[in-house]
C-alpha atoms as a PDB file:
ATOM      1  CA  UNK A   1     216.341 -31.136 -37.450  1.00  0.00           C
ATOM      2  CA  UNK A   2     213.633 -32.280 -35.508  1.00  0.00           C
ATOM      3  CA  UNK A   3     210.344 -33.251 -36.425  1.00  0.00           C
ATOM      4  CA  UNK A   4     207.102 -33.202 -34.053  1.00  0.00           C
ATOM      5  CA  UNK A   5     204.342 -35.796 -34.483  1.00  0.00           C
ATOM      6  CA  UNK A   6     202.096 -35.555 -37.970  1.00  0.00           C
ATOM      7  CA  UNK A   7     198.679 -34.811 -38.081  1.00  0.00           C
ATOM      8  CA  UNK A   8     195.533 -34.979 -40.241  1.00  0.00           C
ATOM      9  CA  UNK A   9     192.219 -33.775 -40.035  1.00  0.00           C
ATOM     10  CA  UNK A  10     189.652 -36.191 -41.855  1.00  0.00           C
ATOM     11  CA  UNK A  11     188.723 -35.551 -45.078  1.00  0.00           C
ATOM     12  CA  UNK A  12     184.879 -34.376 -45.594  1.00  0.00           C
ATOM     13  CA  UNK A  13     182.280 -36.248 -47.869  1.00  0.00           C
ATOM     14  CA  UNK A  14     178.773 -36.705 -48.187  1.00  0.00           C
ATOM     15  CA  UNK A  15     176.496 -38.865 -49.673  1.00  0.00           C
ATOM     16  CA  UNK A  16     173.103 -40.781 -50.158  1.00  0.00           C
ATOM     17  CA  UNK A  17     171.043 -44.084 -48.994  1.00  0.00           C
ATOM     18  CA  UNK A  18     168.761 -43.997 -52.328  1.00  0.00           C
ATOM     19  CA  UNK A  19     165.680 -45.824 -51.588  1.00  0.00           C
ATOM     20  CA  UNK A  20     161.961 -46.584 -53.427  1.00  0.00           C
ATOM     21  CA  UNK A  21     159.014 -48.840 -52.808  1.00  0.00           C
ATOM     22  CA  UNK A  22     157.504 -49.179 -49.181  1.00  0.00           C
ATOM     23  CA  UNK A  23     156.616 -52.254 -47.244  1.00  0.00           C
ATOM     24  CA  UNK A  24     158.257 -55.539 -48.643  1.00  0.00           C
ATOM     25  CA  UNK A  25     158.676 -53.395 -52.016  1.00  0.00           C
ATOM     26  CA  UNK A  26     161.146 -51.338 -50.532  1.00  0.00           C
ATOM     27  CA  UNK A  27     164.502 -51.520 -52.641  1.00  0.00           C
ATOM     28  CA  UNK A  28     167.936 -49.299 -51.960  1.00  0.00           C
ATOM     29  CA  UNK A  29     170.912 -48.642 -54.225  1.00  0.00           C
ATOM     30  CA  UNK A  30     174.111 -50.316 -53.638  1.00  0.00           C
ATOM     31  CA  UNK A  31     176.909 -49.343 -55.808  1.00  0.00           C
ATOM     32  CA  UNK A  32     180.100 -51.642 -56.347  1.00  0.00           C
ATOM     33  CA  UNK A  33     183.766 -50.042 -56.876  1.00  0.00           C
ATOM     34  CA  UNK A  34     186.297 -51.756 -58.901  1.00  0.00           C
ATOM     35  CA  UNK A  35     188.484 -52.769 -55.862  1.00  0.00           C
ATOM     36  CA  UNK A  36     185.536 -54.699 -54.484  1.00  0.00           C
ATOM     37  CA  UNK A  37     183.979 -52.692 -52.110  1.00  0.00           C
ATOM     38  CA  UNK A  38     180.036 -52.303 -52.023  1.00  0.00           C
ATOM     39  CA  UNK A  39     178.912 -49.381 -50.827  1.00  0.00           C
ATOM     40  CA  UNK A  40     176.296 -45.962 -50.865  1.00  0.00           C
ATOM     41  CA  UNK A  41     177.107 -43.726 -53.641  1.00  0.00           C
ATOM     42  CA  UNK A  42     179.017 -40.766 -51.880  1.00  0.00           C
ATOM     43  CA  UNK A  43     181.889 -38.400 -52.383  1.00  0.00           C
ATOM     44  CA  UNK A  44     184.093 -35.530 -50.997  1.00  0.00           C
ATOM     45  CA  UNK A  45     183.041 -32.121 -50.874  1.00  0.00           C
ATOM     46  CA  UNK A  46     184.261 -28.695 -52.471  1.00  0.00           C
ATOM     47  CA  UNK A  47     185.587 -26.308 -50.504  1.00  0.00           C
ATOM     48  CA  UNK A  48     183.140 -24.243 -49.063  1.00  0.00           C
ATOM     49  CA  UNK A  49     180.190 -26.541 -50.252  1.00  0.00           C
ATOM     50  CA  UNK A  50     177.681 -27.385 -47.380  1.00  0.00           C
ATOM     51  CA  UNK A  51     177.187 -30.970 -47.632  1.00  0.00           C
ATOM     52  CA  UNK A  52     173.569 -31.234 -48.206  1.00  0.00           C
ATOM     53  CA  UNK A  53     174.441 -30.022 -51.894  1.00  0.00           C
ATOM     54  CA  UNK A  54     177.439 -31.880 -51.790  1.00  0.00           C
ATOM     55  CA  UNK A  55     175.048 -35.266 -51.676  1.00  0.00           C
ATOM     56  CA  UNK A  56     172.686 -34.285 -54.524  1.00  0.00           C
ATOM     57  CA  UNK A  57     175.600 -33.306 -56.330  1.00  0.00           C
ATOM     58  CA  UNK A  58     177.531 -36.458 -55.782  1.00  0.00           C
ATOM     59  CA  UNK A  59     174.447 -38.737 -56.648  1.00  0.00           C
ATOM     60  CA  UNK A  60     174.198 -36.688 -60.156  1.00  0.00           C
ATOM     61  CA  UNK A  61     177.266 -37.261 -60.857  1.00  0.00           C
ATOM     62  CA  UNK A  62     178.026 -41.021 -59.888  1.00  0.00           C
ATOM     63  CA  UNK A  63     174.530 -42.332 -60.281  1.00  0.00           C
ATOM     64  CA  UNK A  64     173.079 -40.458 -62.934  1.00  0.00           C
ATOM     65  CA  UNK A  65     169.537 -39.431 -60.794  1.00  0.00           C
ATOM     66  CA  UNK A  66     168.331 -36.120 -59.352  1.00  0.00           C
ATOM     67  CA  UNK A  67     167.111 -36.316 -56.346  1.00  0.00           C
ATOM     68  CA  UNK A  68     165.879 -33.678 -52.947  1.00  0.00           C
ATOM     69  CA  UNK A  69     166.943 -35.455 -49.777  1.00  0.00           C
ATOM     70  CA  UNK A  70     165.137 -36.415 -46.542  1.00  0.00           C
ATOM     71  CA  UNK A  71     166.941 -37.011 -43.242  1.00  0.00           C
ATOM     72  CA  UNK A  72     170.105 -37.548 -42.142  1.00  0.00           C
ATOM     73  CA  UNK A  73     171.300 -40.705 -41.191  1.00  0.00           C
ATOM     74  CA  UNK A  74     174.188 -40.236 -39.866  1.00  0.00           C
ATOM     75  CA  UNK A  75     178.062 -40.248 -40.206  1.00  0.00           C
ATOM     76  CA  UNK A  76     180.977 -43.143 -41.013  1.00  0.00           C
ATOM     77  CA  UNK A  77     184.518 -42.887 -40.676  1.00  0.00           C
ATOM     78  CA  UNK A  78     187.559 -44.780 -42.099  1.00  0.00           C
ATOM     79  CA  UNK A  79     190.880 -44.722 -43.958  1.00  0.00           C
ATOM     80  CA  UNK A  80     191.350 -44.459 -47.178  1.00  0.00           C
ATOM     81  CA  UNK A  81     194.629 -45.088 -48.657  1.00  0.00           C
ATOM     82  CA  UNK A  82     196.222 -43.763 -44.849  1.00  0.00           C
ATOM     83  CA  UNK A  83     193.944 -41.129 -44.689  1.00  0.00           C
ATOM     84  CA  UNK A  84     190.390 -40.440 -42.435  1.00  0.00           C
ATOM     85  CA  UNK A  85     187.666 -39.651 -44.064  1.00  0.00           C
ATOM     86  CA  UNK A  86     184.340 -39.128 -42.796  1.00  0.00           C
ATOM     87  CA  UNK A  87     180.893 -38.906 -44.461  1.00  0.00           C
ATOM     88  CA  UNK A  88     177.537 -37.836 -44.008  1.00  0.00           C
ATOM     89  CA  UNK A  89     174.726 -39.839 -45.421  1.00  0.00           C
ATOM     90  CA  UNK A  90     171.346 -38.623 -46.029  1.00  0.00           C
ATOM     91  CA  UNK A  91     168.063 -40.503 -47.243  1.00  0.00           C
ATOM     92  CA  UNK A  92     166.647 -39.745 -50.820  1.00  0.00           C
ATOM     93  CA  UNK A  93     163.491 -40.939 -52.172  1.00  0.00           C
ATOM     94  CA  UNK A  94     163.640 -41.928 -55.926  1.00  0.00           C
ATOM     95  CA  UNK A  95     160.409 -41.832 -58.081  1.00  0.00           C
ATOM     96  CA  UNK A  96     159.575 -45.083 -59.526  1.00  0.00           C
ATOM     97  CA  UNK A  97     159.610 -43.785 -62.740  1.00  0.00           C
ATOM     98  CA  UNK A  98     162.301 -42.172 -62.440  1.00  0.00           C
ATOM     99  CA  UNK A  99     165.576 -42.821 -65.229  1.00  0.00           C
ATOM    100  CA  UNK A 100     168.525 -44.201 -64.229  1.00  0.00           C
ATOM    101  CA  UNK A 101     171.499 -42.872 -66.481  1.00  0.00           C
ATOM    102  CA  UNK A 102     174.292 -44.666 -64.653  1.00  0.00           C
ATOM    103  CA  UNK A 103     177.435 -45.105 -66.456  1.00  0.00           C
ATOM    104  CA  UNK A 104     180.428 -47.514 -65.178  1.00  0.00           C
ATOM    105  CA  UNK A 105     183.821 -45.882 -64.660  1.00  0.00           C
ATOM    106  CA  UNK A 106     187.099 -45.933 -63.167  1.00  0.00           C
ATOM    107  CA  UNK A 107     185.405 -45.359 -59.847  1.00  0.00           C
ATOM    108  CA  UNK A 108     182.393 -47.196 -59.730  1.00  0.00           C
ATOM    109  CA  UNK A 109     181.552 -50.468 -61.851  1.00  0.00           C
ATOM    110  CA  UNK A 110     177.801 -51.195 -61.341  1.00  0.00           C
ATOM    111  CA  UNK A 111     174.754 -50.323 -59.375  1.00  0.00           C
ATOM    112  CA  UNK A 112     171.946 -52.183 -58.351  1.00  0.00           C
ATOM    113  CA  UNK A 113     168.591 -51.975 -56.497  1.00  0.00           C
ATOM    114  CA  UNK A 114     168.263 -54.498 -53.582  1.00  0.00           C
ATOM    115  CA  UNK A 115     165.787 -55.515 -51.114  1.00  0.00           C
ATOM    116  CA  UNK A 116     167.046 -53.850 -47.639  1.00  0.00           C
ATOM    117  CA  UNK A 117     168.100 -57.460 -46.432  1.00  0.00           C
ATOM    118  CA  UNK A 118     170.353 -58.253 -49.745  1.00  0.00           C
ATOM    119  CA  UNK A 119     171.722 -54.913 -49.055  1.00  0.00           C
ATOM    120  CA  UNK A 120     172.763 -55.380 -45.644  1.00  0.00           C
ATOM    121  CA  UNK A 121     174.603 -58.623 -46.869  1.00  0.00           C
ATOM    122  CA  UNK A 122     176.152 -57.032 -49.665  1.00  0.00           C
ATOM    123  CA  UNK A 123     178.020 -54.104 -48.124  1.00  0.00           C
ATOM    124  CA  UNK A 124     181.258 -54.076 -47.378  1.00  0.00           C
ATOM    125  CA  UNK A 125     181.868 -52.073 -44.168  1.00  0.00           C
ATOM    126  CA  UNK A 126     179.696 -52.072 -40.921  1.00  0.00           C
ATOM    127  CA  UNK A 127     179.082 -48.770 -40.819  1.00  0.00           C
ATOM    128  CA  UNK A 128     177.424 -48.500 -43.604  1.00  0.00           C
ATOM    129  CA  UNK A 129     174.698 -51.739 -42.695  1.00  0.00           C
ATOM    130  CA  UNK A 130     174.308 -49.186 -39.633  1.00  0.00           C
ATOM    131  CA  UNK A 131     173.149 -46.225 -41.754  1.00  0.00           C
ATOM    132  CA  UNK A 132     171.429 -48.388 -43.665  1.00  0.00           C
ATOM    133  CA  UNK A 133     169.315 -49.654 -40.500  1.00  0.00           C
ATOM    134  CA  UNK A 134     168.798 -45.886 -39.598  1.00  0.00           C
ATOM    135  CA  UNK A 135     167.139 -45.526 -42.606  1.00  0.00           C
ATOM    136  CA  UNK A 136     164.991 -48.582 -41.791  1.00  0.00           C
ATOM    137  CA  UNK A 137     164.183 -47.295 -38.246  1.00  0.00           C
ATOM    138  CA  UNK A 138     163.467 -43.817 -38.980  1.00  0.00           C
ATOM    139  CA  UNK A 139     162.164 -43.478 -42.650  1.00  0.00           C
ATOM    140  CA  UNK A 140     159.617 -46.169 -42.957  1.00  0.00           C
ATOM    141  CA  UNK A 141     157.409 -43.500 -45.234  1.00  0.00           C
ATOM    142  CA  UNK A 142     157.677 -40.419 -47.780  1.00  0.00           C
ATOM    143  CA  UNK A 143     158.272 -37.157 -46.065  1.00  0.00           C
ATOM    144  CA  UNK A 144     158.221 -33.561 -46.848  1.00  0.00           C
ATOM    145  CA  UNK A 145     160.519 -30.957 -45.787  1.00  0.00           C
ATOM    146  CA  UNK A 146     159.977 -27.560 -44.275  1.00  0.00           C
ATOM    147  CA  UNK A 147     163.021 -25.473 -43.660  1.00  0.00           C
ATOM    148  CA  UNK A 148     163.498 -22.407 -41.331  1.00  0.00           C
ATOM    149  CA  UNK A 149     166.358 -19.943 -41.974  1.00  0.00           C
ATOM    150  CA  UNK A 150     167.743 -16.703 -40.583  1.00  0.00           C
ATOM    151  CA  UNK A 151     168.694 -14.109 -43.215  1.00  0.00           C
ATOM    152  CA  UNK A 152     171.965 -14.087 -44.896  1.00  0.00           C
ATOM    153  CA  UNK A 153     174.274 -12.558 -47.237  1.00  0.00           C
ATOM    154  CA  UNK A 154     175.326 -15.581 -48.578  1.00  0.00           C
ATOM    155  CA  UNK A 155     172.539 -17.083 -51.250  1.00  0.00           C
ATOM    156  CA  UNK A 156     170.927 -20.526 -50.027  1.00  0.00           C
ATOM    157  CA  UNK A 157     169.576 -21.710 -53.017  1.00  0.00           C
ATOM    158  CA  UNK A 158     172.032 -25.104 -53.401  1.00  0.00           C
ATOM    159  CA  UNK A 159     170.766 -25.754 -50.281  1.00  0.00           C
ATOM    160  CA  UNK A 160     167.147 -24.973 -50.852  1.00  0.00           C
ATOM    161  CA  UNK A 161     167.199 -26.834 -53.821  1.00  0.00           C
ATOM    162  CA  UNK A 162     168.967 -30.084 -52.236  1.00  0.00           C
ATOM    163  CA  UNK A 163     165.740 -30.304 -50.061  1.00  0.00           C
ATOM    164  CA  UNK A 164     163.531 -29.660 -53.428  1.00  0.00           C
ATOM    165  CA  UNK A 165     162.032 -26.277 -51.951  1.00  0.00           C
ATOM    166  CA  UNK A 166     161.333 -23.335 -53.911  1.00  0.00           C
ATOM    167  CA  UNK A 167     162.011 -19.410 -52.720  1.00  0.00           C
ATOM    168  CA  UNK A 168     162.225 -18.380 -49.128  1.00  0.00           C
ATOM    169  CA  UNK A 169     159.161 -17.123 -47.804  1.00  0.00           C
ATOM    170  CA  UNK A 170     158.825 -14.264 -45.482  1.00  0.00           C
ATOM    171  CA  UNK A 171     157.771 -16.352 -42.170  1.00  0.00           C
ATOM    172  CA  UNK A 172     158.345 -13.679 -39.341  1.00  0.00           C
ATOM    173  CA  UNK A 173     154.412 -13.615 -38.900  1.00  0.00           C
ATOM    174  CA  UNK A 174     154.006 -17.329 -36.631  1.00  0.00           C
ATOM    175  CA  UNK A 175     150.347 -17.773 -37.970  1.00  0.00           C
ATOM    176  CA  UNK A 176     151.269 -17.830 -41.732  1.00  0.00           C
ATOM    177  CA  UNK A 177     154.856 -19.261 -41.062  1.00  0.00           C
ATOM    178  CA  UNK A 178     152.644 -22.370 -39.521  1.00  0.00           C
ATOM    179  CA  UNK A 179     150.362 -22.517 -42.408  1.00  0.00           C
ATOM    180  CA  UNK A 180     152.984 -22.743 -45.180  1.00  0.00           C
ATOM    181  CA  UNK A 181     154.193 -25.701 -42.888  1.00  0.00           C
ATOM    182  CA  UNK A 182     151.124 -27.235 -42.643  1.00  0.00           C
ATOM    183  CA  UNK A 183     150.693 -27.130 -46.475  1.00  0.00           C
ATOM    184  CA  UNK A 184     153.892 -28.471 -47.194  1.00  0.00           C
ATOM    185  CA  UNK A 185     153.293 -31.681 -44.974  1.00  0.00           C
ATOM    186  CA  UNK A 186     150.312 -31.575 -46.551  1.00  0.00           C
ATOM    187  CA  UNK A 187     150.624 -32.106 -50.056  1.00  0.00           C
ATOM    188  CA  UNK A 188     154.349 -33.222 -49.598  1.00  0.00           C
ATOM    189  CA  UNK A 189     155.998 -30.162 -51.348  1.00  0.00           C
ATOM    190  CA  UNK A 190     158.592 -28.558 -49.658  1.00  0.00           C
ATOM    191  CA  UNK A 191     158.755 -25.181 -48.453  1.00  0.00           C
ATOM    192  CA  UNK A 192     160.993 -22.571 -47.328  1.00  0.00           C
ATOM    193  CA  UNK A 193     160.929 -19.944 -44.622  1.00  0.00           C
ATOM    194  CA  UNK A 194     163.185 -16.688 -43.955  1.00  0.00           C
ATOM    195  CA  UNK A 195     162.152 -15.924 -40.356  1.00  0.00           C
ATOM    196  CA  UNK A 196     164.257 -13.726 -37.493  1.00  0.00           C
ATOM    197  CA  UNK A 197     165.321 -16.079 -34.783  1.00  0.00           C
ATOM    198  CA  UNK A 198     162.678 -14.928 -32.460  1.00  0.00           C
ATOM    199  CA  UNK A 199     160.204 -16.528 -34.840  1.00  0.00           C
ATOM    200  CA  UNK A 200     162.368 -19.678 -36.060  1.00  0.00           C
ATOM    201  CA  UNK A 201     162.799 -20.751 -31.918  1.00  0.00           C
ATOM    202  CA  UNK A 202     158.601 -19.473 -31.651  1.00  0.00           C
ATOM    203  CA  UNK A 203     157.766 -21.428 -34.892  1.00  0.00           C
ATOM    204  CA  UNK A 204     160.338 -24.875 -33.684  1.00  0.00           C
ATOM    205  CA  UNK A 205     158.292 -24.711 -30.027  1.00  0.00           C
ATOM    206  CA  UNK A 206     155.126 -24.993 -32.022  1.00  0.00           C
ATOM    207  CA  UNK A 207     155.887 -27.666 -34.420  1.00  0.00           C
ATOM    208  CA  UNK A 208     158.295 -29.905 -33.096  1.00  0.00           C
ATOM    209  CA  UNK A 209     157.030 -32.835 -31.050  1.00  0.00           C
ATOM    210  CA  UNK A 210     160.309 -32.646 -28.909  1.00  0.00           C
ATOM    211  CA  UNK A 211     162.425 -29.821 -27.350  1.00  0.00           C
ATOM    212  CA  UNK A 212     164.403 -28.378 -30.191  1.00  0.00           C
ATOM    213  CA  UNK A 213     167.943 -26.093 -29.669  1.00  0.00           C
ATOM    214  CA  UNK A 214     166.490 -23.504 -32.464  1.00  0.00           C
ATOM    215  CA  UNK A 215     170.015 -21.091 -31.604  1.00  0.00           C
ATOM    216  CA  UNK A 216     171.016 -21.001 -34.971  1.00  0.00           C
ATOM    217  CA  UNK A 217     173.479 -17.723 -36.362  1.00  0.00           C
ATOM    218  CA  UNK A 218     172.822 -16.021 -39.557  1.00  0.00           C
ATOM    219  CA  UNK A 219     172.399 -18.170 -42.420  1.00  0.00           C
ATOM    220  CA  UNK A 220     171.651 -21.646 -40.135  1.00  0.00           C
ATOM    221  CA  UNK A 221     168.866 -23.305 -40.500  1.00  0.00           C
ATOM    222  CA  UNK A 222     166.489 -26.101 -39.124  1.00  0.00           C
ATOM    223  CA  UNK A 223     165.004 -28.644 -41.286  1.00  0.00           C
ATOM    224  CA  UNK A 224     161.806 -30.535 -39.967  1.00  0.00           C
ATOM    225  CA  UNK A 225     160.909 -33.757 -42.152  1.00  0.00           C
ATOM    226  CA  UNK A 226     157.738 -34.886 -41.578  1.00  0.00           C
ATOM    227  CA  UNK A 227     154.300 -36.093 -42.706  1.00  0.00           C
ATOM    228  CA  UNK A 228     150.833 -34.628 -42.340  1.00  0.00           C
ATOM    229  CA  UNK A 229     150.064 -36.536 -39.107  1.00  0.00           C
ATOM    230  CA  UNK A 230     153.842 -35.682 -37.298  1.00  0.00           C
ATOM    231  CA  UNK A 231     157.369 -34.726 -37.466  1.00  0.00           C
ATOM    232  CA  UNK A 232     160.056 -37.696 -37.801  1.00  0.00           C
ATOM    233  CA  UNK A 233     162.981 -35.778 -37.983  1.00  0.00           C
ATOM    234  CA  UNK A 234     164.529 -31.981 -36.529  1.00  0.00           C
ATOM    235  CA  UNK A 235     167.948 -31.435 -38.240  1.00  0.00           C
ATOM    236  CA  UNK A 236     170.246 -28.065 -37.388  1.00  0.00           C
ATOM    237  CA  UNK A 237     172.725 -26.918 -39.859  1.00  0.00           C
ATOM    238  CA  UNK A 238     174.778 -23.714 -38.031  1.00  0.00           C
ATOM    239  CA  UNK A 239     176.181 -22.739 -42.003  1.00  0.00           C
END
């Protein structure tokens, strides 16, 4: 019998750089696994889960705090025991008086809030010091998020709520569409919108600072992360 080469697609995960303070104040979570490795608290996703609800989900679960996510950061890849695996890492705000309710286990060991600098020495793997300087680079403040979806069958409220927004809103009219933005950025809540995608590319024109590809098919979506005075981040999920 003969055999043709193996192959293996990577295996999915997401996760979180969990951050809180601003300035020299700033601190970010580091978690530490029992083989040694320091690291962001992340971990594969369920089939058919998008990853943005994958990542709150994950942080729940390994760190013990709920948290609505800002921008990605970007991906790392790797092996892990022979096999790829790739994750996507998005920042997340933690209240300062928020409650920790971490618990060691089999597959992580401790946790610890470190100044950016004692972070970057502590992890493991150079990928992650790279997110990590993303997150220094491109989230230097609190940001809100406003997202603009086409219609769907499929419910979007894991995703909704990953971002900490509420119910769609009915955003096919560009003036009010552009105020609910406006008050989200605002007052740092976010919002919602279920537009057609003549309004979602009309709206993205109109509020990004940049050139935006606003194509998205039924049930994508574009997530702006901003603050009252601009827009720091455009991200485009297709599903």
């Amino acid at each position: 019998m003969n055999y043709g080469p193996s192959f293996s697609a990577p295996v999915t995960a997401a996760g979180a750089v969990l951050w809180r303070g601003a300035g020299n104040a700033r601190e970010i979570v580091v978690v530490h696994r029992p083989h040694g490795e320091w690291c962001f608290p992340h971990g594969r996703t369920k089939p058919g889960e998008h990853m943005v609800a994958a990542a709150v989900r994950v942080v729940s679960e390994k760190v013990g705090l709920s948290v609505r996510l800002g921008p990605w950061l970007g991906g790392t890849d790797y092996l892990k025991q022979g096999w790829p695996e790739h994750v996507d890492y998005f920042a997340a705000e933690v209240d300062p008086a928020a409650t920790c309710d971490f618990t060691a286990s089999d597959e992580l060991d401790d946790l610890f809030w470190l100044s950016p600098q004692r972070a970057a020495d502590a992890l493991s793997r150079p990928d992650d010091v790279r997110i990590l300087h993303e997150l220094q680079n491109r989230v230097r403040v609190s940001t809100s998020s406003v997202i603009l979806m086409r219609p769907a069958r499929v419910p979007a409220g894991s995703i909704l709520s990953a971002y900490g927004a509420g119910d769609l809103r009915a955003g096919d009219d560009p003036e009010r569409a552009l105020r609910i933005a406006e008050e989200s950025f605002a007052t740092g809540r976010p919002a919602a919108v279920c537009a057609e995608l003549g309004a979602i590319q009309e709206l993205s024109r109109r509020l990004a600072p940049f050139p935006v590809d606003a194509t998205i098919p039924e049930g994508g979506l574009l997530v702006l992360h901003g603050t009252p005075e601009r827009i720091v981040s455009v991200e485009r999920h297709l599903a």
